[in-house]
Protein backbone atom coordinates (compact mmCIF):
# COMPACT_ATOMS: atom_id res chain seq x y z
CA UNK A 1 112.85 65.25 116.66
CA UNK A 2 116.64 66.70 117.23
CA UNK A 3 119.30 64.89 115.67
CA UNK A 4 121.32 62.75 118.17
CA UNK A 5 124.76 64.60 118.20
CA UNK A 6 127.42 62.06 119.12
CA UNK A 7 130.94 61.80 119.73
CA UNK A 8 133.73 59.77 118.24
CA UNK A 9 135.61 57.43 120.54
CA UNK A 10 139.12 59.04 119.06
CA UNK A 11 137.72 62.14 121.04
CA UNK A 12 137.18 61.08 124.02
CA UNK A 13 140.32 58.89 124.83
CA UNK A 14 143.07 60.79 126.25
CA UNK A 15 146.42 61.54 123.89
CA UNK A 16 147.95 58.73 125.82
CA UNK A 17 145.99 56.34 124.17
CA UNK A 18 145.82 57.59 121.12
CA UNK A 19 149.36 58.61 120.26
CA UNK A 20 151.26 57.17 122.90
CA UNK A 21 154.91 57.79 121.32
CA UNK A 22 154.05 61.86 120.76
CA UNK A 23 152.58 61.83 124.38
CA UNK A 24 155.92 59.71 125.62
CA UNK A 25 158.11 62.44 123.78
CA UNK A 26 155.93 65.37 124.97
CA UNK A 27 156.40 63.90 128.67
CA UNK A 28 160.15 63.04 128.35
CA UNK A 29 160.66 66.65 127.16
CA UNK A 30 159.19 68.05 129.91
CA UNK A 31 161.40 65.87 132.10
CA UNK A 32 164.23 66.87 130.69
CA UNK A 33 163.24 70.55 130.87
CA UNK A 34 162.66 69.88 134.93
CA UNK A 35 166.00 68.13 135.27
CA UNK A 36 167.79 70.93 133.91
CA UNK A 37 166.06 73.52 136.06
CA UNK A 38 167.03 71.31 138.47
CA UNK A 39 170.61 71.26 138.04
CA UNK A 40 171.31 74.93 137.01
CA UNK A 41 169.03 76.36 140.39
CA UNK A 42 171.34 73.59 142.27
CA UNK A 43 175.08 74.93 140.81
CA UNK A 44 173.83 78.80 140.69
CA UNK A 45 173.53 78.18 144.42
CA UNK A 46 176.86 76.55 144.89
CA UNK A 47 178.14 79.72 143.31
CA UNK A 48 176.26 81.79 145.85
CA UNK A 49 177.25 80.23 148.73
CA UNK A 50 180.73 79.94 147.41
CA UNK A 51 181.30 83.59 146.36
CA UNK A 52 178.58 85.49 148.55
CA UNK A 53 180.55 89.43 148.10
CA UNK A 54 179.26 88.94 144.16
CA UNK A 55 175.94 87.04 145.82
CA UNK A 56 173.72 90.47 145.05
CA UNK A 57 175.04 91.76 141.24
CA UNK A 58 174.38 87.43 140.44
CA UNK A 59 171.00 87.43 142.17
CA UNK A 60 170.16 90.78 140.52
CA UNK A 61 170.96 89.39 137.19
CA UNK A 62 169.00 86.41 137.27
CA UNK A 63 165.79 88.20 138.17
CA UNK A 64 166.26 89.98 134.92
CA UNK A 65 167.18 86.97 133.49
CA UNK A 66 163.56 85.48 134.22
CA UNK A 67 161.65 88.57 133.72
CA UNK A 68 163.26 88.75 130.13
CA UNK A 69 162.59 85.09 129.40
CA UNK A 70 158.84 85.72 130.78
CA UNK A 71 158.09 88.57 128.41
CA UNK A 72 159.66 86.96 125.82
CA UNK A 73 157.53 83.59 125.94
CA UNK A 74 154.11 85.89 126.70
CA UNK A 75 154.77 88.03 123.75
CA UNK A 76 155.59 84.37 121.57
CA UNK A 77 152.40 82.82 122.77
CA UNK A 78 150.64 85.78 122.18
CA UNK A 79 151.81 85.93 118.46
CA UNK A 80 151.02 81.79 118.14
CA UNK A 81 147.05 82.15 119.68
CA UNK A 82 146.64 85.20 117.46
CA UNK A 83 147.71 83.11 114.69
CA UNK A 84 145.44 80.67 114.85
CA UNK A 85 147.57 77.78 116.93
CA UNK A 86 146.79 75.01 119.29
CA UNK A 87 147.10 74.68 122.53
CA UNK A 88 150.19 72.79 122.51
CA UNK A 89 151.80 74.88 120.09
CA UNK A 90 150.94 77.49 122.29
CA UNK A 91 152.74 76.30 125.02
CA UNK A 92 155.28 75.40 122.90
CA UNK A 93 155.67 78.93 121.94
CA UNK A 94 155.47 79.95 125.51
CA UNK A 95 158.01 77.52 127.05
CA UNK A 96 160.67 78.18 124.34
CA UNK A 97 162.69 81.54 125.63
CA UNK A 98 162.81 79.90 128.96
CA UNK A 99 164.11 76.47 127.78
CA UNK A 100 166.98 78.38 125.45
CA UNK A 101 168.05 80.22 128.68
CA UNK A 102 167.92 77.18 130.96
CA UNK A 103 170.27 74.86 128.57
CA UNK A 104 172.43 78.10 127.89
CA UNK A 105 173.15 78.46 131.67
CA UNK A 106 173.58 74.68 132.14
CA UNK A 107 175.80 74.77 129.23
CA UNK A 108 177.79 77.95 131.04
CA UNK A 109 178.00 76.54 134.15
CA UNK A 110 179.50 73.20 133.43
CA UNK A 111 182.05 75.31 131.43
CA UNK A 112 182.67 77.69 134.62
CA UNK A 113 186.62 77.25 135.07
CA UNK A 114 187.08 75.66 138.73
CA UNK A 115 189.24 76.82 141.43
């Protein structure tokens, strides 16, 4: 006879329930992250609309922006799986470049002089 494999109930209950102030943080970080995105898509447009003869150098620079910020979190999550990490650290690793440039452009933007 086969020996009954069985599972703990730790590993089958979701994260919520069993740490539900790391899943809370997790979750209000990636709030956070949305908000910004939010807010810096929503003022880079103002700027657009406000100064559309530099609309194509701004848009031009962003792409790069994202491509840049893309590579850069592949190449990190790359270098964390390859390591050995977990999937959230993973991400983690992944998410980072773009985070950094979304709170440095919310953080230039609110410091943009105004007219």
């Amino acid at each position: 006879m086969r020996p009954r494999v069985t599972v703990g109930l730790p590993d089958l209950l979701p994260k919520a329930m069993t740490q539900p102030l790391e899943y809370a943080a997790e979750i209000g970080r990636w709030n956070l992250f949305a908000w910004q995105t939010g807010w810096v898509f929503t003022l880079r447009s103002a700027q657009l609309w406000a100064e559309p003869a530099t609309a194509a150098t701004s848009l031009n620079a962003m792409a790069a922006e994202k491509q840049r910020a893309f590579l850069d979190g592949w190449a990190a999550a790359g270098r964390a799986a390859i390591g050995g990490a977990g999937v959230q650290a993973v991400t983690e690793a992944a998410m980072r470049p773009a985070r950094r440039r979304v709170i440095a452009n919310l953080r230039q933007l609110r410091r943009a002089p105004r007219r």
